[in-house]
Protein backbone atom coordinates (compact mmCIF):
# COMPACT_ATOMS: atom_id res chain seq x y z
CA UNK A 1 99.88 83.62 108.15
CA UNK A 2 99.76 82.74 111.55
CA UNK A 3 102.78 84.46 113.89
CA UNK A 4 105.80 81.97 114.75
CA UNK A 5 104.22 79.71 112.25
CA UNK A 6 107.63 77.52 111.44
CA UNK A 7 106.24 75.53 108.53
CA UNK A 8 104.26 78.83 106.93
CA UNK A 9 107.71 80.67 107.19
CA UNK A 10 109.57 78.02 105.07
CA UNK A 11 107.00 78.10 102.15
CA UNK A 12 107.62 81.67 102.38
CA UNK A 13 111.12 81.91 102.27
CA UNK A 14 111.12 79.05 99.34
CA UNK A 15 108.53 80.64 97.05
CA UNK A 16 108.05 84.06 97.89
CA UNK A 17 111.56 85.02 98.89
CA UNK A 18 113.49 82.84 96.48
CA UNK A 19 110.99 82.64 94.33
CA UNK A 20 110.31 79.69 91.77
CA UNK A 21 111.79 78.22 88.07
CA UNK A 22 108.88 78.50 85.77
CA UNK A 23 110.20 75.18 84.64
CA UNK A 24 108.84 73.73 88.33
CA UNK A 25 105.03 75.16 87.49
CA UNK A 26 104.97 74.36 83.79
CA UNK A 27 103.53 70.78 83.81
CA UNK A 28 101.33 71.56 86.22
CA UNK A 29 99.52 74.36 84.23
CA UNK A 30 97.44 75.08 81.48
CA UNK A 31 99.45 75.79 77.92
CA UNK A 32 96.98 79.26 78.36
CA UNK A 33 97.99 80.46 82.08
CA UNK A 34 101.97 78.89 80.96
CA UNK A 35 101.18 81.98 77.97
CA UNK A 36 100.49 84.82 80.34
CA UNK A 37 103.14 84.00 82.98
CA UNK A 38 105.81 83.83 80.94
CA UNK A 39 104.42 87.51 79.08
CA UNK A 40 104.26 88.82 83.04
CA UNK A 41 107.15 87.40 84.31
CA UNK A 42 109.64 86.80 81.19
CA UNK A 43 112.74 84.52 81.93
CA UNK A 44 112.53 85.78 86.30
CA UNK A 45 111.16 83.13 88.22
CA UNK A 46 107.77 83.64 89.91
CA UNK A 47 106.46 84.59 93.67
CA UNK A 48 103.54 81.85 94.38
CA UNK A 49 101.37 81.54 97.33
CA UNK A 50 98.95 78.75 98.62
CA UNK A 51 95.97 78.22 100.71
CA UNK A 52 93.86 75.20 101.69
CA UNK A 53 91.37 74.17 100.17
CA UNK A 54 88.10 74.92 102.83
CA UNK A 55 84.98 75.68 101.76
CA UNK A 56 85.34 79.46 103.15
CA UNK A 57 88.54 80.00 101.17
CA UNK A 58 87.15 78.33 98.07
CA UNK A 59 84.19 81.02 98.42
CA UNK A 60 86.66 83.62 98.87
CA UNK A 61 89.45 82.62 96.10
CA UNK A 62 86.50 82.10 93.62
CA UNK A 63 85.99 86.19 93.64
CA UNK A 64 90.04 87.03 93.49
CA UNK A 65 90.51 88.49 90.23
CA UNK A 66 93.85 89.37 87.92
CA UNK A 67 95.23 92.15 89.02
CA UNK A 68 94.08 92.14 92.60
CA UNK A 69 96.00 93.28 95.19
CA UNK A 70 96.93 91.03 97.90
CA UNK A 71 98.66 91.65 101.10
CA UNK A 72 100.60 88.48 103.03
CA UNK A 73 99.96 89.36 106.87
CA UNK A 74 102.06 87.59 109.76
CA UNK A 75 100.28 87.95 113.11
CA UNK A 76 100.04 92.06 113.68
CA UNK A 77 102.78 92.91 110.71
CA UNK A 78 102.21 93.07 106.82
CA UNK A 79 105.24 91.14 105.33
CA UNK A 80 103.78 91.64 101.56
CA UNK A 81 101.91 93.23 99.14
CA UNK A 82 101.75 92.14 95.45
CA UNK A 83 99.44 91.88 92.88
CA UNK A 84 97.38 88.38 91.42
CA UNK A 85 98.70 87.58 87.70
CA UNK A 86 96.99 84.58 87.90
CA UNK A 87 95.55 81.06 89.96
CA UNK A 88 94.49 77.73 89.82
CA UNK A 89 93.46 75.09 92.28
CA UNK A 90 96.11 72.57 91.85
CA UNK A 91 97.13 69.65 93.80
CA UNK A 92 99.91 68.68 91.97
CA UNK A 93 101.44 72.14 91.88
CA UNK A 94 100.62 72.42 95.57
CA UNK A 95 102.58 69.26 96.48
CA UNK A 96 105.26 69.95 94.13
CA UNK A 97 105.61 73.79 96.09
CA UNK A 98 104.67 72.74 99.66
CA UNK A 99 105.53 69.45 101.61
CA UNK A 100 103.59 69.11 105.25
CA UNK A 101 106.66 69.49 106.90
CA UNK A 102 105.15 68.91 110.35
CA UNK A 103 103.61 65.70 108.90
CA UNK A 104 100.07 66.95 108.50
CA UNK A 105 97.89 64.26 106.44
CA UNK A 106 94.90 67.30 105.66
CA UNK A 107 96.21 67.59 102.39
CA UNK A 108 97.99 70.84 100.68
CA UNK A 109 97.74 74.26 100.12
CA UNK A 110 95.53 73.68 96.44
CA UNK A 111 94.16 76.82 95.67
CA UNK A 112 97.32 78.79 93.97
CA UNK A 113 97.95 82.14 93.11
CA UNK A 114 101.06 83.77 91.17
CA UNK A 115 102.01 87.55 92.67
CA UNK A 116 103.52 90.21 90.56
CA UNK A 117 105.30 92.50 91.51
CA UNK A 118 105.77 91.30 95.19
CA UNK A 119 107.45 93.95 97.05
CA UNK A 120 108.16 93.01 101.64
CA UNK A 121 106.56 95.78 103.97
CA UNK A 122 107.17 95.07 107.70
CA UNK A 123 105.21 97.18 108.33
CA UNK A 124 102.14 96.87 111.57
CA UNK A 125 98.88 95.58 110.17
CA UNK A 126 96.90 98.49 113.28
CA UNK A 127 98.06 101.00 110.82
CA UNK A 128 96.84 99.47 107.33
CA UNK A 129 93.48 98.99 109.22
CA UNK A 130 92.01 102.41 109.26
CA UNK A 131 92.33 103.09 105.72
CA UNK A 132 89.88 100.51 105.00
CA UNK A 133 87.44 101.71 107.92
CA UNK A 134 88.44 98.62 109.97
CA UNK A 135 89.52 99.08 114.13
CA UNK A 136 93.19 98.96 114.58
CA UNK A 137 92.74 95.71 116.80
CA UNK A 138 90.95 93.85 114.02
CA UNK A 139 92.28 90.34 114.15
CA UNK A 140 92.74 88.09 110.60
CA UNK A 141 91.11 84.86 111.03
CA UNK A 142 93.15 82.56 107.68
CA UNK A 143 92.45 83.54 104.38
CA UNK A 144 90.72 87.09 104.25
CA UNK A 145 88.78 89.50 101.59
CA UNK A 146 87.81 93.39 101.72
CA UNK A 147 84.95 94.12 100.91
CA UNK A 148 83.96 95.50 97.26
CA UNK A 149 82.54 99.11 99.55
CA UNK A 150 85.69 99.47 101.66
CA UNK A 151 87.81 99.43 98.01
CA UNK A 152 85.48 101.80 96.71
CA UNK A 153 85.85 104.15 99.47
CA UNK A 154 89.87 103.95 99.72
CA UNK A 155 90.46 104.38 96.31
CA UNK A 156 88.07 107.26 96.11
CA UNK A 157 90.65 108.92 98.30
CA UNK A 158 93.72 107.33 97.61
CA UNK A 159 95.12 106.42 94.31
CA UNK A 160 98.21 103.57 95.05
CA UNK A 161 97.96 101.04 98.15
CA UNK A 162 101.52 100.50 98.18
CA UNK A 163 103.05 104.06 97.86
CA UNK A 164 100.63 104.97 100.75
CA UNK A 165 101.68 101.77 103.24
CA UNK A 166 105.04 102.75 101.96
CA UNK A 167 104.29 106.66 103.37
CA UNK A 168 103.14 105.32 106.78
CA UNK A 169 106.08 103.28 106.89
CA UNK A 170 108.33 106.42 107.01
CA UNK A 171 106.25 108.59 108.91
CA UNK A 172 105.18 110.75 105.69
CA UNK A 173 102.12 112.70 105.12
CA UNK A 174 99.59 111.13 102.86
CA UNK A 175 98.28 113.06 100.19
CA UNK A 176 94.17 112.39 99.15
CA UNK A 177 93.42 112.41 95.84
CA UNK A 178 92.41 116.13 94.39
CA UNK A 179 88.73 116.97 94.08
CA UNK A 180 87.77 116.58 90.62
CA UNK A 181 86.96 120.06 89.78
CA UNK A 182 90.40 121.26 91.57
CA UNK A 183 92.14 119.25 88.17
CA UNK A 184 93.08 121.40 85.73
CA UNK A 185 95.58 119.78 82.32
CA UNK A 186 98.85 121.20 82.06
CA UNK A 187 98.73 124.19 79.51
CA UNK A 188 99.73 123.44 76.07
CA UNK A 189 102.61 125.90 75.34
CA UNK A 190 102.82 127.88 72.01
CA UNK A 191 106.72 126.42 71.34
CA UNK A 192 105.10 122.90 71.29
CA UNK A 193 102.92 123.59 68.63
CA UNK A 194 105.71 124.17 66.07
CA UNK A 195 106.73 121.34 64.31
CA UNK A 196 110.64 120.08 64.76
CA UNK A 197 112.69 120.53 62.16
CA UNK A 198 113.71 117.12 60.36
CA UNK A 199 117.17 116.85 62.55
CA UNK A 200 115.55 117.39 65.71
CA UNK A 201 113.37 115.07 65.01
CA UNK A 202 115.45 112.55 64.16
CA UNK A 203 117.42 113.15 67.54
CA UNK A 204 114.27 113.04 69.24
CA UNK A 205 113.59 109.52 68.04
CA UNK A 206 117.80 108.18 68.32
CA UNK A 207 117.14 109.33 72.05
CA UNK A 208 113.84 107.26 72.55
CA UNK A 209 115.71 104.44 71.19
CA UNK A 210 118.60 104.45 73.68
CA UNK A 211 116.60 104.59 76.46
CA UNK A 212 114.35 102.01 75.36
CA UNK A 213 116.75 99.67 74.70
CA UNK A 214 118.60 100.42 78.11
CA UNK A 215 114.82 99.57 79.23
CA UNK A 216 115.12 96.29 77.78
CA UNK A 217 118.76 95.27 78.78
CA UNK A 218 117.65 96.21 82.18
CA UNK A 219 114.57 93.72 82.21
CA UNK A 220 112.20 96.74 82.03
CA UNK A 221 109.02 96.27 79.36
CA UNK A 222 109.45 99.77 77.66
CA UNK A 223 106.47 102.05 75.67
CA UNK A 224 106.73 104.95 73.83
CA UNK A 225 103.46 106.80 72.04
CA UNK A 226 101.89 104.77 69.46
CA UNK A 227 102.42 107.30 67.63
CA UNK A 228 106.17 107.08 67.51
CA UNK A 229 106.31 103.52 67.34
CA UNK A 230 106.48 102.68 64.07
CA UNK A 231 109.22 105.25 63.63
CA UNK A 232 111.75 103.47 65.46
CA UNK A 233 110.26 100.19 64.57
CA UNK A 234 111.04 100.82 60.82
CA UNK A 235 114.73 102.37 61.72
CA UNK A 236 115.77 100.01 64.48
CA UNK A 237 113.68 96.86 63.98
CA UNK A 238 112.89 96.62 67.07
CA UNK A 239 109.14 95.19 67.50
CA UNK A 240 109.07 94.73 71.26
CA UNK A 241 106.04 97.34 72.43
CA UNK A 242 103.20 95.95 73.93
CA UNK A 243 99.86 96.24 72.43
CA UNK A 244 98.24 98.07 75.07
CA UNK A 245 99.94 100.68 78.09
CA UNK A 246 98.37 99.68 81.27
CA UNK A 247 96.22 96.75 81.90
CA UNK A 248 96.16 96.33 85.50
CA UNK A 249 97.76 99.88 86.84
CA UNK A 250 96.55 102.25 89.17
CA UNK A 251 96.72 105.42 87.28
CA UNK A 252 94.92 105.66 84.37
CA UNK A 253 96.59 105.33 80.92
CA UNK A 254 95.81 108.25 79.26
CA UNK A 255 97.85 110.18 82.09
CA UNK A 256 100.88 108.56 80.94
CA UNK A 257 100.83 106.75 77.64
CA UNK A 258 101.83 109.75 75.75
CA UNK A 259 105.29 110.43 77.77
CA UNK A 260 108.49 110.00 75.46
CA UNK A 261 109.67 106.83 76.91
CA UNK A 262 107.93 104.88 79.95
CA UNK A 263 109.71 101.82 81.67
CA UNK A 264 107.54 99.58 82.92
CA UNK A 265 106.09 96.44 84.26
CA UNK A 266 102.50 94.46 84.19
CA UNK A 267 101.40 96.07 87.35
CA UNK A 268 103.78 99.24 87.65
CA UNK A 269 106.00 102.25 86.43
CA UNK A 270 109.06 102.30 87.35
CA UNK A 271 110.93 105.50 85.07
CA UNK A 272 109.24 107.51 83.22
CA UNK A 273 111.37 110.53 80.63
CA UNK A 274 110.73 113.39 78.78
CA UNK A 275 113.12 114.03 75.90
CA UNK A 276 113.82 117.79 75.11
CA UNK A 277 115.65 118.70 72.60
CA UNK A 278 114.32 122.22 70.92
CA UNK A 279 112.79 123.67 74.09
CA UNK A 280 114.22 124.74 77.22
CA UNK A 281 113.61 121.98 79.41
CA UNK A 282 110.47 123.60 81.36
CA UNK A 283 108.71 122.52 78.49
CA UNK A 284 108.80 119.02 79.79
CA UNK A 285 107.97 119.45 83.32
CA UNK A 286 103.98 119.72 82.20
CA UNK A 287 104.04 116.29 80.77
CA UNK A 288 104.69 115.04 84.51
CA UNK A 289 102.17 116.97 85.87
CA UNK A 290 99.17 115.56 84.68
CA UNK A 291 99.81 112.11 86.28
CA UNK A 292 101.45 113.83 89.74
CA UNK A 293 98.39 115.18 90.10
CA UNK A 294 96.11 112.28 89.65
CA UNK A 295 98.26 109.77 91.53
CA UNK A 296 99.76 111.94 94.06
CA UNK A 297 101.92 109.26 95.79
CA UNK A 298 103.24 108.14 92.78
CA UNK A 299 106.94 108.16 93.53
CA UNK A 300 108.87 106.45 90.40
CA UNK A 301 111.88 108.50 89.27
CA UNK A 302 111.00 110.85 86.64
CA UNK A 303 113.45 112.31 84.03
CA UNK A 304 114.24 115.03 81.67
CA UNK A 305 116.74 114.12 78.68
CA UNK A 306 118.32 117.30 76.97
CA UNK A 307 121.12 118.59 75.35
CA UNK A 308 123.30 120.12 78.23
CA UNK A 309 124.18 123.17 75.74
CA UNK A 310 121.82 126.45 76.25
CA UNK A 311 118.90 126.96 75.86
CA UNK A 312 118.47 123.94 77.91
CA UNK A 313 119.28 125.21 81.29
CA UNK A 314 116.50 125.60 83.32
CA UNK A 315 115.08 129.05 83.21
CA UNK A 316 112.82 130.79 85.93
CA UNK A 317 109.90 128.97 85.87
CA UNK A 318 106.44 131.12 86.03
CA UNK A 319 104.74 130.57 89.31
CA UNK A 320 102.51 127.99 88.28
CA UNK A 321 100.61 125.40 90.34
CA UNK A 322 102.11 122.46 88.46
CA UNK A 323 105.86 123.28 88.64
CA UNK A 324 105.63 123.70 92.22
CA UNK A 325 104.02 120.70 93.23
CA UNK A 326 107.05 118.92 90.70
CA UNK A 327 109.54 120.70 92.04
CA UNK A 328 108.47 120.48 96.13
C-alpha cells in the first residue's frame, strides 16, 4: 500500500477496519465460498482486501492459497497480518467494496481476498525483513509474494509469524524452534493411569461443559477430545464440535487436540484448560508442555480448573525441564 496513499487508506479503514456485512458479499459469491465464510466467520462481518487486476498480480494471486498468511504493508511499516479464508476475482464485488475515489477510469481492485483473523501491527517492515533473508532496505514494489524457500527456511526456525513480529514489537527475545532430538513428551504420571471414580468423572465432564459453553457465548468455536464428545453430546445436547481440530494452524494438532477444553478459531487458539479434579494440579501442567515446546512463542492464556480444596494446591514441583520452561 503505497505511504500517504489517501484513497488506499479509505478502503482500509472501510473494509479492513470496519469490516464488512456478509449480506454486502453474498450476491456477489458463489453459494460454495458463501458456505465456508459464514463456517469461518459466523454472524461477524468480514476483513476483505483488493488488488488490480495486472497480469503480475494475476500470476501472483493465482498461487495464494487458504490459509496463507498475508501481511498489509504501508510504505516502511506493517499495518496487518491475517490469514486468506478465501478469494475470487470479482468485479462486481470489487465495485460494490471500492469506488475510484480520485476518479480513476482503470477499473477496480478485482482480484479479492477474505482475511481471518486480521490482527494491526505498526510495526517497521526493516525488521520483518531479515527473518525471511531479505536486506532491511528492501523496497515493496505493489502486490508481493515470498518465496516457497524463504517459508521453508523461517518456519524451520520459527513456529508462529505473528507471535514473533509481535516479540520484535516489544523488544523480546525470540525463541527458535528446539532441535528435534532436544524434544522429549511430557512423562505420563502413574496417578493418571488410574481410572476416576464415576463422580469424578462426571465432574470432569459438568466442568468441560461450562467452559465450553462460556466458549460459545463468547463467540469462541470450542473442542474437547473426541473422545469426550459424545459424552456431553448425549447429556447436554449440544452438537456444536467441529469435525476436525486444526485445519489451517501453526502448531500441529496432535500437540493440542487432546487438552480438556480448547477455545478456538479457524486460524488460531486463543484459551486453552486443563481440568483437574483428582490430582494435585501439577498433574496438568504436562499437558501444556508438549505444545510450549513445539511452538515456543505461542502465547494464548493457558488454564488449570480445580477444586480450590486440598490436595489441589500446588505442591513443590520436581525440577523438571517442562515445569520450568511453564512456569518462567
Amino acid at each position: 500500500m503505497p505511504p500517504g496513499n489517501a484513497e488506499a487508506m479509505v478502503h482500509y479503514e472501510d473494509t479492513i477496519r470496519n469490516k464488512v456485512a456478509f449480506e454486502r458479499i453474498a450476491p456477489h459469491i458463489s453459494s460454495s465460498l458463501g458456505r465456508r465464510l459464514q463456517q469461518i466467520f459466523g454472524p461477524h462481518p468480514i476483513a476483505v482486501w483488493g488488488s488490480r487486476d495486472s497480469a503480475a498480480n494475476r500470476a501472483k494471486y493465482d498461487r495464494m492459497n487458504d490459509g496463507d498468511e498475508i501481511l498489509i504493508v504501508e510504505g516502511e511499516t506493517i499495518r496487518l497480518l491475517g490469514r486468506i479464508a478465501g478469494k475470487l476475482i470479482s468485479l462486481p464485488l470489487s465495485a460494490e467494496l471500492w469506488k475510484n475515489i480520485r476518479g480513476d477510469t482503470r477499473g477496480g481492485w478485482n482480484l479479492v481476498y477474505f482475511i481471518a483473523n486480521p490482527r494491526e501491527i505498526d510495526l517497521p517492515f526493516a525488521k520483518f525483513c531479515p527473518l525471511f533473508g531479505f536486506k532491511e532496505n528492501l523496497q515493496l514494489r505493489g502486490f508481493t509474494s515470498i518465496a516457497k524457500e524463504r517459508l521453508e527456511t523461517f518456519y524451520s526456525q520459527y513456529d508462529d509469524l505473528y507471535s514473533i513480529l509481535i516479540r520484535l514489537k516489544k523488544g523480546d527475545r525470540i525463541q527458535e524452534l528446539p532441535e528435534k532430538e532436544d524434544y522429549r513428551p511430557a512423562p505420563v504420571r502413574d496417578e493418571e493411569l488410574t481410572p476416576p471414580a464415576e463422580r469424578e468423572l462426571s465432574d470432569h465432564v459438568k466442568m468441560q461443559w461450562l467452559l465450553s459453553k462460556m466458549g460459545r457465548q463468547a463467540g469462541q468455536t470450542v473442542w474437547v477430545p473426541k473422545n469426550d464428545q459424545q459424552r456431553i453430546i448425549s447429556e447436554y445436547d449440544f452438537e456444536e464440535f467441529p469435525e476436525s481440530f486444526s485445519p489451517g494452524l501453526d502448531t500441529e494438532a496432535k500437540y493440542v487436540e487432546n487438552i480438556d477444553v480448547v477455545w478456538k478459531e479457524q486460524y488460531r487458539i486463543d484459551a486453552a484448560f486443563e481440568i483437574e479434579n483428582s490430582t494435585s494440579i501439577y498433574s496438568g501442567l504436562p499437558g501444556f508442555a508438549e505444545p510450549t515446546m513445539v511452538a515456543t512463542t505461542t502465547f494464548e492464556p493457558m488454564f488449570i480448573s480445580s477444586p480450590s480444596e486440598p490436595p489441589h494446591r500446588v505442591p513443590k514441583p520436581p525440577p523438571t525441564t517442562d515445569f520450568l520452561l511453564l512456569m518462567k
